[in-house]
N, C-alpha and C. Protein backbone atom coordinates (compact mmCIF):
# COMPACT_ATOMS: atom_id res chain seq x y z
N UNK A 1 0.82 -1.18 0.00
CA UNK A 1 0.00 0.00 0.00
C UNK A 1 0.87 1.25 0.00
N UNK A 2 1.95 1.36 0.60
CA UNK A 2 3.42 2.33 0.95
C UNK A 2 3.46 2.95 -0.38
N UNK A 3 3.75 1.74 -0.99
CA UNK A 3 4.50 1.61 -2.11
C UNK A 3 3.56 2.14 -3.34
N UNK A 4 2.37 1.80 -3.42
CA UNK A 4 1.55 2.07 -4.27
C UNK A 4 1.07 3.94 -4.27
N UNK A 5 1.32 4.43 -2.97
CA UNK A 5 0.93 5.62 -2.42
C UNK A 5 1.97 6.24 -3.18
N UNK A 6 3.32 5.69 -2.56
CA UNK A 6 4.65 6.59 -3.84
C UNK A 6 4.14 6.42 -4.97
N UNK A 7 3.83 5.51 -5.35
CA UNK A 7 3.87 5.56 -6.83
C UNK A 7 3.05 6.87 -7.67
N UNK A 8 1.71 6.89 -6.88
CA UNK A 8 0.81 7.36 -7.01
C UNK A 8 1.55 9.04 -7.11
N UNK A 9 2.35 9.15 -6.21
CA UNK A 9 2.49 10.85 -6.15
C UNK A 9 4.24 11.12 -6.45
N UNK A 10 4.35 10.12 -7.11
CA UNK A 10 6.09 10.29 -8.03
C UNK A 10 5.57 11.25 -8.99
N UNK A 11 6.49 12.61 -8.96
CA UNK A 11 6.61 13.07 -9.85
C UNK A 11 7.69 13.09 -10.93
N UNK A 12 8.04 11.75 -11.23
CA UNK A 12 9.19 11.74 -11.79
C UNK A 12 9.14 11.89 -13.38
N UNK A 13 7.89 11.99 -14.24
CA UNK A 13 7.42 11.93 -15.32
C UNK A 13 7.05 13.40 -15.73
N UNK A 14 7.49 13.86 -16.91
CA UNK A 14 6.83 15.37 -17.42
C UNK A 14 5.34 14.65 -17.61
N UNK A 15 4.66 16.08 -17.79
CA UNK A 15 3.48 16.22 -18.46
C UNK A 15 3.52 17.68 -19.04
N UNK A 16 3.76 17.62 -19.92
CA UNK A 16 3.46 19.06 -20.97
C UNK A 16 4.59 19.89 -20.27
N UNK A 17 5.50 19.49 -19.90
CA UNK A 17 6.93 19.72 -19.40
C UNK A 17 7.21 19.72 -18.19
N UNK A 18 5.70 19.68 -17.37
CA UNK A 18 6.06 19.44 -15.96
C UNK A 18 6.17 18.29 -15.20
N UNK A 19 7.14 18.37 -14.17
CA UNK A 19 6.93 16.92 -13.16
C UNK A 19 5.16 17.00 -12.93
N UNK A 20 5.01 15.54 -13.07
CA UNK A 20 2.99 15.45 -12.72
C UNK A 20 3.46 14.02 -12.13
N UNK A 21 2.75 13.85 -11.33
CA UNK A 21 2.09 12.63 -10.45
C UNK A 21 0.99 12.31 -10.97
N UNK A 22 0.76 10.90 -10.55
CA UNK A 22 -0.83 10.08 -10.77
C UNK A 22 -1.62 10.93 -10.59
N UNK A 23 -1.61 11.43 -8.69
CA UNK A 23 -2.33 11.98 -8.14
C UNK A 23 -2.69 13.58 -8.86
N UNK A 24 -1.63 13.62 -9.30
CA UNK A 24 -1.96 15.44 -9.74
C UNK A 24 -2.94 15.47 -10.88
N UNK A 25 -3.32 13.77 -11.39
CA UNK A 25 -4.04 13.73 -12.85
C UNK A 25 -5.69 13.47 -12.32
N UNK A 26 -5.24 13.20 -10.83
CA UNK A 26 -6.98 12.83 -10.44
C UNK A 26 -7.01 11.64 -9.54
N UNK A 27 -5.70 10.31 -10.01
CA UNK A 27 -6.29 9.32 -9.37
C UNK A 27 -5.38 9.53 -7.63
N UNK A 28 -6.44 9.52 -7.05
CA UNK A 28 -6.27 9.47 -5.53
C UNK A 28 -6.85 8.43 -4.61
N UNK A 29 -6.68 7.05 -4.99
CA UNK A 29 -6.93 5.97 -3.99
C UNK A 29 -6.33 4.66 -4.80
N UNK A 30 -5.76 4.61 -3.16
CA UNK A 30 -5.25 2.99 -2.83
C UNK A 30 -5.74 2.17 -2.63
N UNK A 31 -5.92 0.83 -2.89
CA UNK A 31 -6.89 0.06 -1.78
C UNK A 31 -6.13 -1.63 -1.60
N UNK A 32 -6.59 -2.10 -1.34
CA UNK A 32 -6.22 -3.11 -0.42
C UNK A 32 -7.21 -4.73 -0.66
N UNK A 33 -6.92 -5.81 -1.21
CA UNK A 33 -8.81 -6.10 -1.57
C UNK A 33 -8.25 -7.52 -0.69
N UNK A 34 -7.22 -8.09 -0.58
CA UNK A 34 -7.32 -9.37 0.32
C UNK A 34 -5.97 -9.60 0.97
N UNK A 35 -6.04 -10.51 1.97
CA UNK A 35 -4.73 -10.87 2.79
C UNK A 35 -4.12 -9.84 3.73
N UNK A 36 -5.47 -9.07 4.03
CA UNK A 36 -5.20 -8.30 5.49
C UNK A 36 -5.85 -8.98 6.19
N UNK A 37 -6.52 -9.68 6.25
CA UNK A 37 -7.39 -10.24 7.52
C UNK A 37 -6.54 -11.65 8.40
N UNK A 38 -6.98 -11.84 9.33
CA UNK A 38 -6.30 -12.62 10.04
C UNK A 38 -7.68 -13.58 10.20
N UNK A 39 -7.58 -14.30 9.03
CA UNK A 39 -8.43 -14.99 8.58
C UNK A 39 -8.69 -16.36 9.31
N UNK A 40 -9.53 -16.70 10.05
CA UNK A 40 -9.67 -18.31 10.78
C UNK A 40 -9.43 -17.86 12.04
N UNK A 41 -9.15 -16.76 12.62
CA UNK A 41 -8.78 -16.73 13.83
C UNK A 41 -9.99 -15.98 14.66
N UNK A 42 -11.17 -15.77 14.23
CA UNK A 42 -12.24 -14.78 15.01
C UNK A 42 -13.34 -15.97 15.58
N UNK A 43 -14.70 -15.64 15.72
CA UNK A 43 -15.77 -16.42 15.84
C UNK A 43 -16.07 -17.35 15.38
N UNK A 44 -16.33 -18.51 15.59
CA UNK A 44 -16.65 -19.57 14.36
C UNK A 44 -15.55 -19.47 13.16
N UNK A 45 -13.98 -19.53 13.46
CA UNK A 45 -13.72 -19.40 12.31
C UNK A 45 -13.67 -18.31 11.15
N UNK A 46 -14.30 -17.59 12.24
CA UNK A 46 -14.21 -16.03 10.34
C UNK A 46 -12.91 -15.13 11.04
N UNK A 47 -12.97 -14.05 10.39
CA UNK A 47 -12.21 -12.68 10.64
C UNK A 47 -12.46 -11.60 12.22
N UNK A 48 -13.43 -11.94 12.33
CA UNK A 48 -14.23 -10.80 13.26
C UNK A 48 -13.82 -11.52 14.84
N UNK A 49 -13.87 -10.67 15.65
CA UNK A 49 -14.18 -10.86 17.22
C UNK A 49 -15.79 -11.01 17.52
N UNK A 50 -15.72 -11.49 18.78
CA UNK A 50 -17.11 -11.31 19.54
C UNK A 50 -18.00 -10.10 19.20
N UNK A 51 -17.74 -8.96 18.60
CA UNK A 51 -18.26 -7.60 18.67
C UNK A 51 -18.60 -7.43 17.38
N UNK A 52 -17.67 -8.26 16.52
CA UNK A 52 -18.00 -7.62 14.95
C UNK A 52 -17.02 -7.35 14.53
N UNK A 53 -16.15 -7.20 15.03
CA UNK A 53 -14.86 -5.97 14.46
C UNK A 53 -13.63 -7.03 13.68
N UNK A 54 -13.36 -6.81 12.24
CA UNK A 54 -12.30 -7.37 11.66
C UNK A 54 -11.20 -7.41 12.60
N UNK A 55 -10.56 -8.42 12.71
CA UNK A 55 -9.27 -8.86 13.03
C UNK A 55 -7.73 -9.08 12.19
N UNK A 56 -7.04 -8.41 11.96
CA UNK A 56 -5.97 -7.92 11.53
C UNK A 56 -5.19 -9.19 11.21
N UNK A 57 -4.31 -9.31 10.14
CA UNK A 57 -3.34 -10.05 10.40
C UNK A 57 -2.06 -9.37 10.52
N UNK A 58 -1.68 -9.58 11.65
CA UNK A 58 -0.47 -8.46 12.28
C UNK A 58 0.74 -8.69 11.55
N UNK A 59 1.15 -9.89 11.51
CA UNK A 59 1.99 -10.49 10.59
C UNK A 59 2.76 -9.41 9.46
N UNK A 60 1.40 -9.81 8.71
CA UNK A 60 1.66 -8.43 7.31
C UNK A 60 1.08 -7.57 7.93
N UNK A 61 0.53 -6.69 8.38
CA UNK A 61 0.15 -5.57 8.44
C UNK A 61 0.30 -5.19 10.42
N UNK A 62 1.48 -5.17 10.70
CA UNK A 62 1.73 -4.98 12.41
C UNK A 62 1.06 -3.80 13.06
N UNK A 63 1.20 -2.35 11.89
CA UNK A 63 0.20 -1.07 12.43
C UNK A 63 -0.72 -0.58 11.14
N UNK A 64 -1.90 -1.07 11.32
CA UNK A 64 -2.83 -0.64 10.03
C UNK A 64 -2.91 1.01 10.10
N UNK A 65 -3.13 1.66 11.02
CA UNK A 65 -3.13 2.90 11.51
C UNK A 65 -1.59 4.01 10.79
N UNK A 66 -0.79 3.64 11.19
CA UNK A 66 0.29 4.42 10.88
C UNK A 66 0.57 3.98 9.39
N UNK A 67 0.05 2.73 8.78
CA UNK A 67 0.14 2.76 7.41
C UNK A 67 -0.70 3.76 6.43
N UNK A 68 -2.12 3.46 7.09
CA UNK A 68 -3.15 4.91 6.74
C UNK A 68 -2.81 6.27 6.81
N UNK A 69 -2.19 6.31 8.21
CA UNK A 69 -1.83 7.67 8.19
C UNK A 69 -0.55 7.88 7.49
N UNK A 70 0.00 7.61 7.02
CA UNK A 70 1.17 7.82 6.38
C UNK A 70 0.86 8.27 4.44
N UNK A 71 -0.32 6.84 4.49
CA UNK A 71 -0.82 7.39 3.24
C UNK A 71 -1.46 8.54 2.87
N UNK A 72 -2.09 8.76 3.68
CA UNK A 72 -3.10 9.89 4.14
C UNK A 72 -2.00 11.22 4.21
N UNK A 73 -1.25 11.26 4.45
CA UNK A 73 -0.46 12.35 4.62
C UNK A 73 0.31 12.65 3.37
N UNK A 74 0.01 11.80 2.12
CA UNK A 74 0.49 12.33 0.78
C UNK A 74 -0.39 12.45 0.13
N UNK A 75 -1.79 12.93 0.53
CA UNK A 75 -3.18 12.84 0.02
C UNK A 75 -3.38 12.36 -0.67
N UNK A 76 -3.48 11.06 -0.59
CA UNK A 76 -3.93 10.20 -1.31
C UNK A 76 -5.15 9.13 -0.07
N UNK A 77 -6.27 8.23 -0.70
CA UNK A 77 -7.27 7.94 -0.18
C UNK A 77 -6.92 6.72 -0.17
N UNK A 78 -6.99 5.95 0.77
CA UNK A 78 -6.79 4.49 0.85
C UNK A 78 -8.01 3.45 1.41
N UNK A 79 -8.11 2.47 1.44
CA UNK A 79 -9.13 1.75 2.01
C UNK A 79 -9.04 0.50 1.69
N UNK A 80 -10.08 -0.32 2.04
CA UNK A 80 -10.09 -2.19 1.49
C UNK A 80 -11.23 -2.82 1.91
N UNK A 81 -11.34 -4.00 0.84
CA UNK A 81 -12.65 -4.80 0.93
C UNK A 81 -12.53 -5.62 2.19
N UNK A 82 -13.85 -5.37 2.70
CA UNK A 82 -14.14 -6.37 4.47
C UNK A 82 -14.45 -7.54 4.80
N UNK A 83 -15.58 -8.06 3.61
CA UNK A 83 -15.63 -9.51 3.88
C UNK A 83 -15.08 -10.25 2.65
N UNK A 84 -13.75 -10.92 2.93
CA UNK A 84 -13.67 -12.09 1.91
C UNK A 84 -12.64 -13.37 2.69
N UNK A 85 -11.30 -12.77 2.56
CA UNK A 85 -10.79 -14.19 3.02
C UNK A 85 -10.39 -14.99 2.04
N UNK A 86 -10.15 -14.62 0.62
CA UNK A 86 -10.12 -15.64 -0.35
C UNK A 86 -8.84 -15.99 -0.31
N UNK A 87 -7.64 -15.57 0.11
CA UNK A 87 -6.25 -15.88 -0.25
C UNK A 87 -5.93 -16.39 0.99
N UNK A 88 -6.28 -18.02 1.53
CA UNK A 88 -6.33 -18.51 2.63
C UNK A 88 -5.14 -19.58 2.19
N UNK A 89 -5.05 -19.68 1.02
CA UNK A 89 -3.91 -20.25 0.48
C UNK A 89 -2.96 -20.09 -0.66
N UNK A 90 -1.84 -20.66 -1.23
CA UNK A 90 -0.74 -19.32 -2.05
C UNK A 90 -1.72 -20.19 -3.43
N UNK A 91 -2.00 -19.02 -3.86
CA UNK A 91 -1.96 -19.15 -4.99
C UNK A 91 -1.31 -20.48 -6.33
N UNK A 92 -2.27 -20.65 -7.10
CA UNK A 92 -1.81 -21.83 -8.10
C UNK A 92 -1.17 -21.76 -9.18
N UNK A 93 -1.57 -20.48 -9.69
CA UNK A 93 -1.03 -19.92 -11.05
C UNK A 93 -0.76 -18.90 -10.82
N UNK A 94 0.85 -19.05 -12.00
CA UNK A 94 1.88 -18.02 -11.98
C UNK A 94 1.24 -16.56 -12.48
N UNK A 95 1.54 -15.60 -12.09
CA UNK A 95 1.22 -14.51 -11.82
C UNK A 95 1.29 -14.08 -13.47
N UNK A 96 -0.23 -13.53 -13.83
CA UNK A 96 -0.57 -13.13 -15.15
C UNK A 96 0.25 -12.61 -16.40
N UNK A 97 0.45 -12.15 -17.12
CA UNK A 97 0.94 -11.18 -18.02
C UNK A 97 0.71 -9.92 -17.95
N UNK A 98 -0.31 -9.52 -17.48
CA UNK A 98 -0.70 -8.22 -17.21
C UNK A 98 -0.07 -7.82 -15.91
N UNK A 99 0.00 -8.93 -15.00
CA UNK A 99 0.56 -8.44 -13.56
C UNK A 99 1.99 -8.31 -13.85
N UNK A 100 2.71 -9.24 -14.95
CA UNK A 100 3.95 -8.83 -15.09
C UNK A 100 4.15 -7.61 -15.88
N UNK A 101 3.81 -6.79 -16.80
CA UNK A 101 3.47 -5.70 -17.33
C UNK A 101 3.69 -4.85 -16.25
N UNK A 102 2.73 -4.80 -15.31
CA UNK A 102 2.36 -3.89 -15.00
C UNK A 102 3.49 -3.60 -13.77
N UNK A 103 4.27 -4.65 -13.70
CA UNK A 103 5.68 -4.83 -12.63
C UNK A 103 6.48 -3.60 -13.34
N UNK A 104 6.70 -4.10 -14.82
CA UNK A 104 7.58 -3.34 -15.59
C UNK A 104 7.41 -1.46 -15.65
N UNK A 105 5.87 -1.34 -15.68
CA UNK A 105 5.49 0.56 -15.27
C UNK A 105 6.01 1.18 -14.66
């Protein structure tokens, strides 16, 4: 997400001769869509505590807070999808053509 936030507000590219960022073109959000949750470890098996409240996987993500705010402080908008859980195991297939592409940007 760090990483995606730089990316977002590198001005290392002209635009009509000036340094421009992503962000300076409009796009202003990050997001996040699986493998933050600390998945299997809540109620019955899901994400959540007794109360409702998603449960973190600290692992990868030790301060969700200071990652936000960090993003947040290069104005840019961050966020992520709440209920899924799908990446409970690694993956089967090698990572797309497009995902390698888009390594290369």
């Amino acid at each position: 997400m760090l990483a995606q936030a730089d990316a977002l507000t590198d001005r290392s590219r002209p635009v009509d001769g000036r340094p421009t960022s992503l962000l300076d073109l409009g796009y202003d959000h990050v997001g996040l869509d699986d493998a933050w949750q600390a998945c299997g470890t809540g109620i019955n098996g899901s994400f959540h505590d007794k109360d409702g409240n998603p449960l973190v996987n600290l692992k990868a993500f030790p301060n969700m807070t200071e990652m936000n705010e960090r993003i947040h402080a290069k104005g840019v908008k961050s966020g992520w999808y709440l209920n899924n859980c799908v990446r409970r195991r690694p993956p089967i297939h090698p990572p797309s053509r497009a995902t390698a592409l888009a390594r290369q940007l």
